[in-house]
N, C-alpha and C. Protein backbone atom coordinates (compact mmCIF):
# COMPACT_ATOMS: atom_id res chain seq x y z
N UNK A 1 5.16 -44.66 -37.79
CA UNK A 1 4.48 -43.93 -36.74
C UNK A 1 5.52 -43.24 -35.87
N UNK A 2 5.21 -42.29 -35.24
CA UNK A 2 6.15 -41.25 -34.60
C UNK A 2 5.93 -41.85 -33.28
N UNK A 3 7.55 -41.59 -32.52
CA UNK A 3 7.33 -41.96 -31.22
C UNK A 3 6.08 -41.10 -30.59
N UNK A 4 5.95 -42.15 -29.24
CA UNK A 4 4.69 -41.45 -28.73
C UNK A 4 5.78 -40.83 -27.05
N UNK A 5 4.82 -39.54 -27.08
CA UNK A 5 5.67 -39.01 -25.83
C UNK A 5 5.63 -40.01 -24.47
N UNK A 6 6.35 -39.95 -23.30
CA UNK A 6 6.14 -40.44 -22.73
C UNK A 6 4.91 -39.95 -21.41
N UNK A 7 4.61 -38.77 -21.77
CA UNK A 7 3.91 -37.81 -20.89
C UNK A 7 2.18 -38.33 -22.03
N UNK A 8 2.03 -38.85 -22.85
CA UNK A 8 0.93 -38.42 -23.71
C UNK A 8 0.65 -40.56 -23.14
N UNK A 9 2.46 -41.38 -23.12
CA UNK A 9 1.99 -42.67 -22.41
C UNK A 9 0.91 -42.83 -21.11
N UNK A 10 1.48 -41.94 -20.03
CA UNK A 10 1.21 -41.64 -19.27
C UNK A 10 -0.26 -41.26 -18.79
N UNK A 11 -0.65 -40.60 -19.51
CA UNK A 11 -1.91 -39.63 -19.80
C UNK A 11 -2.88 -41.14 -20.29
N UNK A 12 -2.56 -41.80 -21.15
CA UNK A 12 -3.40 -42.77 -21.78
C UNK A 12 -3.38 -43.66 -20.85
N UNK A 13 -2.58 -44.09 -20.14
CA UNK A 13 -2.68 -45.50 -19.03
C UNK A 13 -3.82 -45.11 -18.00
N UNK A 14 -3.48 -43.73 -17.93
CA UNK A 14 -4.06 -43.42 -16.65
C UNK A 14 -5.44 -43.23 -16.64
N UNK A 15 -6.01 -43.35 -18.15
CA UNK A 15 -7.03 -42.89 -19.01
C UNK A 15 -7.80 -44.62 -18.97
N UNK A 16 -6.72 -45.56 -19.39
CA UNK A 16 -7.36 -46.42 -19.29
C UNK A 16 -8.06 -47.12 -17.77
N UNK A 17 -6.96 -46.90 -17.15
CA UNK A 17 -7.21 -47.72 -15.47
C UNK A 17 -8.72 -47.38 -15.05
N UNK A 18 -8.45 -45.58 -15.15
CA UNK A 18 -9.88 -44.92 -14.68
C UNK A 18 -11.08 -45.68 -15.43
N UNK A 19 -11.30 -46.06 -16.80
CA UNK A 19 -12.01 -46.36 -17.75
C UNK A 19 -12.41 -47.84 -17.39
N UNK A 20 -11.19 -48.46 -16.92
CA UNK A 20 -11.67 -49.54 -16.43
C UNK A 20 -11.97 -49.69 -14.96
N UNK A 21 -12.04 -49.25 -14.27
CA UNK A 21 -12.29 -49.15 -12.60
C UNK A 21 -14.05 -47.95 -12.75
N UNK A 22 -13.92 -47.47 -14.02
CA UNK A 22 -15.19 -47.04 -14.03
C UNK A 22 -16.33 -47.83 -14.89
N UNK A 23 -15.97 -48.37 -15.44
CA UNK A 23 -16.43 -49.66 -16.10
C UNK A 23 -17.36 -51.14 -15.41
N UNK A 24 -16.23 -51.07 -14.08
CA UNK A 24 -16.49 -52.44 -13.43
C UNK A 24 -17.89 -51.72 -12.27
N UNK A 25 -17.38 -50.64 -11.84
CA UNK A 25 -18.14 -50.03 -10.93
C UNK A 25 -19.46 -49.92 -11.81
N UNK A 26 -19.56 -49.21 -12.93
CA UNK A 26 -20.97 -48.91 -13.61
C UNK A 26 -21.70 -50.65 -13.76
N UNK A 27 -20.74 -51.18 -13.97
CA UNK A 27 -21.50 -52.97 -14.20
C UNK A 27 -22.12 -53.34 -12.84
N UNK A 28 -21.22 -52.95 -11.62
CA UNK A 28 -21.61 -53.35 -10.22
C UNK A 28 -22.98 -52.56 -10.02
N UNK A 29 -23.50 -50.99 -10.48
CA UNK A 29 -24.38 -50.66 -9.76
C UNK A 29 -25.54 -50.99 -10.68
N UNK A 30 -25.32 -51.69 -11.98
CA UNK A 30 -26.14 -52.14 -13.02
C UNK A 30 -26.69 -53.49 -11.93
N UNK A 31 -26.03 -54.48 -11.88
CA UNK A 31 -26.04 -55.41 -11.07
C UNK A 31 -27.33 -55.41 -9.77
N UNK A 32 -26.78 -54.12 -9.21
CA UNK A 32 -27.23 -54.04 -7.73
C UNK A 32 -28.68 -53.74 -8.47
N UNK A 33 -28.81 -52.58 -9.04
CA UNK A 33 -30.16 -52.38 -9.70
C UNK A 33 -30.98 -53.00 -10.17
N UNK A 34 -30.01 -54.27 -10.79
CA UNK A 34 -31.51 -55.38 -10.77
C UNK A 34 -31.95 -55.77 -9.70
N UNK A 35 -31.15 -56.27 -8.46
CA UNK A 35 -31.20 -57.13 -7.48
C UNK A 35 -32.15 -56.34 -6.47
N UNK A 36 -32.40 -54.91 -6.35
CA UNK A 36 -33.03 -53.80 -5.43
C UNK A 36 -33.94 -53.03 -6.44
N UNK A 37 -35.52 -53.58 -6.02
CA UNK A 37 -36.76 -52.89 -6.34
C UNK A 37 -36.76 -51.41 -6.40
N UNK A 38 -36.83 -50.89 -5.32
CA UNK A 38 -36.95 -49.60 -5.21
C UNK A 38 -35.84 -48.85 -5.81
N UNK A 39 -35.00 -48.97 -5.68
CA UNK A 39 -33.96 -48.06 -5.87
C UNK A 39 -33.62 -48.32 -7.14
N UNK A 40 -34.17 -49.95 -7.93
CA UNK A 40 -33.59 -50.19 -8.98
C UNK A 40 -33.45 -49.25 -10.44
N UNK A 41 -34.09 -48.66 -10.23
CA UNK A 41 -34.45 -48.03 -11.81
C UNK A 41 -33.52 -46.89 -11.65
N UNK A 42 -33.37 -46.15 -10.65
CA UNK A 42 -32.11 -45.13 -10.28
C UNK A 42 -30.97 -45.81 -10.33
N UNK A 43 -30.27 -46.74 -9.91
CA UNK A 43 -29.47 -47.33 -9.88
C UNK A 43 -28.94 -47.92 -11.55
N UNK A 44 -29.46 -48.43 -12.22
CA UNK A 44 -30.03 -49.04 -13.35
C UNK A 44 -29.39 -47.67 -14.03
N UNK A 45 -30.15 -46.68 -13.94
CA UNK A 45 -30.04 -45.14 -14.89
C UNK A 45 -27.83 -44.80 -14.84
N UNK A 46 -27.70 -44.44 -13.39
CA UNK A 46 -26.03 -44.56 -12.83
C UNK A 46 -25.48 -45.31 -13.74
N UNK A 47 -25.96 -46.84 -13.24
CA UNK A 47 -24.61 -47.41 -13.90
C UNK A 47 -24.66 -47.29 -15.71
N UNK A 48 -25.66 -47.29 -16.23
CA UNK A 48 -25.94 -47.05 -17.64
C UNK A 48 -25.11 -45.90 -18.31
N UNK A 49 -25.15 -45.06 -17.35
CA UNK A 49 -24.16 -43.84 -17.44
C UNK A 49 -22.81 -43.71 -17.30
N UNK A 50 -22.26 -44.78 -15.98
CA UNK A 50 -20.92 -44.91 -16.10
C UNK A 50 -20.58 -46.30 -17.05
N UNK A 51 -21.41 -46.80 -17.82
CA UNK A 51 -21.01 -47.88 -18.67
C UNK A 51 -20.40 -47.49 -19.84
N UNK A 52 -21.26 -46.50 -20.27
CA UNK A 52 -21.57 -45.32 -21.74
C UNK A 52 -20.26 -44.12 -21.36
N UNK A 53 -19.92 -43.53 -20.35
CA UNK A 53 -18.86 -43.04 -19.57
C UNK A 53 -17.28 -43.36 -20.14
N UNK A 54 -17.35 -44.99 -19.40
CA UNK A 54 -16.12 -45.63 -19.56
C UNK A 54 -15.63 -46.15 -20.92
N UNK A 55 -16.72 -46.27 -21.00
CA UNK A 55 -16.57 -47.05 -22.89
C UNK A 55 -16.24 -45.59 -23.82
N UNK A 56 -16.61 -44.44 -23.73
CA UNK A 56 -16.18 -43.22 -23.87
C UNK A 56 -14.37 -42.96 -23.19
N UNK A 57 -14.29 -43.22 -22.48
CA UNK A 57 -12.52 -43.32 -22.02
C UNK A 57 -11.82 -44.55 -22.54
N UNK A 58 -12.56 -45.37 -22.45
CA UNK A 58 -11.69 -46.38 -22.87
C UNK A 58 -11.62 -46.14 -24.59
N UNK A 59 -12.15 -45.84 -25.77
CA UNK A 59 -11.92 -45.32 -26.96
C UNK A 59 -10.82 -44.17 -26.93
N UNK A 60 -11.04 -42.96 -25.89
CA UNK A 60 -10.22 -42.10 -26.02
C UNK A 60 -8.86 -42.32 -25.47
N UNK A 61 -8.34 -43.44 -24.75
CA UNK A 61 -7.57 -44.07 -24.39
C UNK A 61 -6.81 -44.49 -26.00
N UNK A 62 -7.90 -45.44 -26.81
CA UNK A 62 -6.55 -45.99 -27.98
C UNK A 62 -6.86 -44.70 -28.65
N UNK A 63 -7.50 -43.55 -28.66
CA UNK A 63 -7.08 -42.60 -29.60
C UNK A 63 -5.74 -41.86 -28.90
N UNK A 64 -5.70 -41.71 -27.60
CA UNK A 64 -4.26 -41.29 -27.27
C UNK A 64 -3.03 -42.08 -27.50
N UNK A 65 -3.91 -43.32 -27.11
CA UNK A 65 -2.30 -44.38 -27.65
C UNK A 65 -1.74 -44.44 -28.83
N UNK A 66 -2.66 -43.95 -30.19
CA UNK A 66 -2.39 -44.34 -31.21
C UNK A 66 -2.16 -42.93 -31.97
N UNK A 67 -1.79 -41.78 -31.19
CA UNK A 67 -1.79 -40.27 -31.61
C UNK A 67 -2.80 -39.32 -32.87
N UNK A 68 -3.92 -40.21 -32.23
CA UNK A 68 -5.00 -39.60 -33.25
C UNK A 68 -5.49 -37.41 -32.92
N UNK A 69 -5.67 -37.46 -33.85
CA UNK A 69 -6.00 -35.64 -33.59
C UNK A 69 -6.72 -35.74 -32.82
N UNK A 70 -7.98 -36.20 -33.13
CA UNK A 70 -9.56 -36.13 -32.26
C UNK A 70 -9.16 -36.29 -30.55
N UNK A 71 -8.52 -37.52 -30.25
CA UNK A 71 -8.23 -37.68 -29.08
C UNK A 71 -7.27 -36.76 -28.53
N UNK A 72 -6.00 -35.98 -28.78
CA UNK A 72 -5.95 -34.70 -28.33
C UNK A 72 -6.71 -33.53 -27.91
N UNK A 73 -7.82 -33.76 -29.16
CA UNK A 73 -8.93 -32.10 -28.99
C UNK A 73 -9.53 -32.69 -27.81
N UNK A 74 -10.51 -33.78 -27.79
CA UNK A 74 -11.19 -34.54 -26.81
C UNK A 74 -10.78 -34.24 -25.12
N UNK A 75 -9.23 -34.90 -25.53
CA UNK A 75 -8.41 -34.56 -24.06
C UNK A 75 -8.50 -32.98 -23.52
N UNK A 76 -8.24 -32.04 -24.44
CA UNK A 76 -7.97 -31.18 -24.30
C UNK A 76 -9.57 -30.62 -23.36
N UNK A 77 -10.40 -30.80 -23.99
CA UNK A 77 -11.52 -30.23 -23.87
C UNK A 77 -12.14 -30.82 -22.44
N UNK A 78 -12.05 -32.43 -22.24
CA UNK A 78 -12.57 -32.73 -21.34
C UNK A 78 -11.44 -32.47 -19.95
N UNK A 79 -10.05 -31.98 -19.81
CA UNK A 79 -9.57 -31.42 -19.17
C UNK A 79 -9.89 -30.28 -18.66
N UNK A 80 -10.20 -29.33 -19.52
CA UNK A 80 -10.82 -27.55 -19.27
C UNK A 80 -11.85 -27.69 -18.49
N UNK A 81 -12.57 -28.36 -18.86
CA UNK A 81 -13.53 -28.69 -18.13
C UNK A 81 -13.68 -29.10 -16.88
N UNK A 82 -12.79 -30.10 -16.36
CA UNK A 82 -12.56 -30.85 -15.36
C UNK A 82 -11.64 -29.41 -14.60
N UNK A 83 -11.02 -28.58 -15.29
CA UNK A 83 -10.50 -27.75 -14.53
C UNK A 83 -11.74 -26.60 -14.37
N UNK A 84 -12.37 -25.95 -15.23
CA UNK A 84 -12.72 -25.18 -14.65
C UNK A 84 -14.46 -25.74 -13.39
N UNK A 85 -14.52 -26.67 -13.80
CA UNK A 85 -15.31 -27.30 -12.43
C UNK A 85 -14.66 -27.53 -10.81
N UNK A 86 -13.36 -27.65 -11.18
CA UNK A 86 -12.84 -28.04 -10.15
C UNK A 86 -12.28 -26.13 -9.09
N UNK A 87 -12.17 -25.36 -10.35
CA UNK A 87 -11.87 -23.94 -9.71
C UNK A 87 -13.36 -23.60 -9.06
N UNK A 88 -14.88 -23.89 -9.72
CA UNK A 88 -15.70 -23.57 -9.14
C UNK A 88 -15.96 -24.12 -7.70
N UNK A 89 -15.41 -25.30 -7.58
CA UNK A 89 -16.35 -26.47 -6.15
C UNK A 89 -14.98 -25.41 -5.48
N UNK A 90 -13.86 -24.95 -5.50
CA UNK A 90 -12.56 -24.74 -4.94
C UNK A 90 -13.27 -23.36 -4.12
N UNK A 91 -13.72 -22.60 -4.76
CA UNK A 91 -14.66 -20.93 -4.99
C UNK A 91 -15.55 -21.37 -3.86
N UNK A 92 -16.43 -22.17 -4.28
CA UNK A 92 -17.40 -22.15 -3.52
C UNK A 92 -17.53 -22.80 -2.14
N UNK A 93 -16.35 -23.64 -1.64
CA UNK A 93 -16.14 -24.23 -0.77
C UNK A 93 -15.57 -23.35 0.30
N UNK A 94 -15.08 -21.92 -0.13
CA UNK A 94 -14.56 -20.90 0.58
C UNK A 94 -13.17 -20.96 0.78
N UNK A 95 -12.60 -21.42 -0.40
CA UNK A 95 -10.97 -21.75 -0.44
C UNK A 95 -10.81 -22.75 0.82
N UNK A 96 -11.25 -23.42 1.27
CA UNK A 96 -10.65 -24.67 2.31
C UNK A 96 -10.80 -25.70 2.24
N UNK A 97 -11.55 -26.62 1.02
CA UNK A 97 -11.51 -27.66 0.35
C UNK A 97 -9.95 -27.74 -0.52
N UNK A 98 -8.79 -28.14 0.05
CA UNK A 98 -7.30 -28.13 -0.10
C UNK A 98 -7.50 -29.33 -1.36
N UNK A 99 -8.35 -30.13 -1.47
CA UNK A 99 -7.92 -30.96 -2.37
C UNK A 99 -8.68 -30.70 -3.50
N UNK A 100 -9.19 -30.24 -3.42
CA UNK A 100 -9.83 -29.33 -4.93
C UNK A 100 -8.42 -29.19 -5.56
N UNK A 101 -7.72 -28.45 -5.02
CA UNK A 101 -6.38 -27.82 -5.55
C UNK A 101 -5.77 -28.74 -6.31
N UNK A 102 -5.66 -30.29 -5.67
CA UNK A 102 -4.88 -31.42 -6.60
C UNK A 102 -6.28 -32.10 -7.92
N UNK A 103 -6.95 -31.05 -7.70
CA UNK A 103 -7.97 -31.53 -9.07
C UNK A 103 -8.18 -30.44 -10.35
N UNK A 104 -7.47 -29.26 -9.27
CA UNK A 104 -7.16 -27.66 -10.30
C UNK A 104 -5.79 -28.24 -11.05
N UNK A 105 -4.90 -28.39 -9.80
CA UNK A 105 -3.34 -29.25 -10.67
C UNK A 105 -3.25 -29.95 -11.81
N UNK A 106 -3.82 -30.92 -11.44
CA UNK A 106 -3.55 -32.42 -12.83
C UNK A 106 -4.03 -31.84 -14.28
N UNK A 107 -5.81 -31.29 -13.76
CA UNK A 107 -6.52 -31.25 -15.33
C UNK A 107 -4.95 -29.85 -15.75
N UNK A 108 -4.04 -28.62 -15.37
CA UNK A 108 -3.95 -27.76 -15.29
C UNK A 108 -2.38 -27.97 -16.15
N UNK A 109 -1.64 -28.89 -16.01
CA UNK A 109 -0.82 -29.78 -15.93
C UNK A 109 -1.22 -30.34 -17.22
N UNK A 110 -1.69 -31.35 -17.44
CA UNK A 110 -2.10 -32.06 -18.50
C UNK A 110 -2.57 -31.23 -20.14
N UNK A 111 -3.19 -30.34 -19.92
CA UNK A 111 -3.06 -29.43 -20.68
C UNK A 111 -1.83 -28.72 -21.19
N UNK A 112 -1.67 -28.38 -20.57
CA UNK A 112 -0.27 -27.26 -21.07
C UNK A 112 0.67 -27.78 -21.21
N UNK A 113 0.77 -29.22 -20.79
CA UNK A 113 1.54 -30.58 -21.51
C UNK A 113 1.12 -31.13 -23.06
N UNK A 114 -0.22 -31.00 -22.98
CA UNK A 114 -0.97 -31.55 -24.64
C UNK A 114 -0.57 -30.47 -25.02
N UNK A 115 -0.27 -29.05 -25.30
CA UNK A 115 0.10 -28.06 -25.98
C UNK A 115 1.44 -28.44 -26.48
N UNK A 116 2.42 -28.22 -25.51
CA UNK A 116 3.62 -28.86 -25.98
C UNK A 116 3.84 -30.22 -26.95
N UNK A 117 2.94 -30.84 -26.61
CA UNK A 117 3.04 -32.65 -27.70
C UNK A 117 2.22 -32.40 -28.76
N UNK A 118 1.54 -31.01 -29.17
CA UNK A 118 0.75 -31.45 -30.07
C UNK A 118 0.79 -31.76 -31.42
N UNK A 119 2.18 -31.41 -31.69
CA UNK A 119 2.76 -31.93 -32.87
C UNK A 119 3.06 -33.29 -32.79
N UNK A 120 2.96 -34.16 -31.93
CA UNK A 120 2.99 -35.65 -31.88
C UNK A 120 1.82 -36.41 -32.59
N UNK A 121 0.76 -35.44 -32.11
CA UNK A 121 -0.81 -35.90 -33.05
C UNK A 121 -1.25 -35.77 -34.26
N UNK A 122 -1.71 -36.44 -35.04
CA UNK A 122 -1.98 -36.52 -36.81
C UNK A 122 -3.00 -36.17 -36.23
């Protein structure tokens, strides 16, 4: 197996933490949703979503760790995305939402980093 970059390490840890901090949270509002009538079935729906979510990152996590193709394209795609959402809330906020900008950065960054490594990926 080919070394793995240290920028593509990076990318996957950070892939996992989120995966798991989104994981525990989707279990917590699963939780709460049983415990609360009214709200339960909304609540219930959330966390079902960030369960199905995380378990979705956490796979694309060992596909980065393990330099699979799919998990490059994956990355790639769910980055663009994350960027060009983040140029829209940036637009529409009237340029003064400043931290939009560190959410235009990373996805912006991370990309044009997976370009460079992509010969690391089978």
């Amino acid at each position: 197996m080919a070394d793995r970059p240290l920028g593509v390490t990076i990318i996957a840890i950070l892939q996992l933490l989120g995966s798991l901090a989104g994981l525990a949270l989707g279990a917590l509002m699963l939780m709460t949703g049983l415990a609360i009538p009214l709200l339960g079935i909304f609540l219930i729906a959330i966390g079902v979503f960030m369960v199905i979510w995380a378990i979705i990152g956490i796979l694309l996590f060992w596909g980065l760790w393990g330099l699979k193709g799919w998990a490059w394209m994956i990355t790639m795609i769910w980055n663009i995305i994350q960027l060009i959402l983040s140029v829209y809330n940036f637009y529409t906020s009237g340029f003064t939402d400043y931290m939009q900008l560190i959410n235009i950065i990373l996805p912006l960054i991370i990309v044009i980093y997976l370009f460079f490594v992509r010969d690391a990926f089978r």
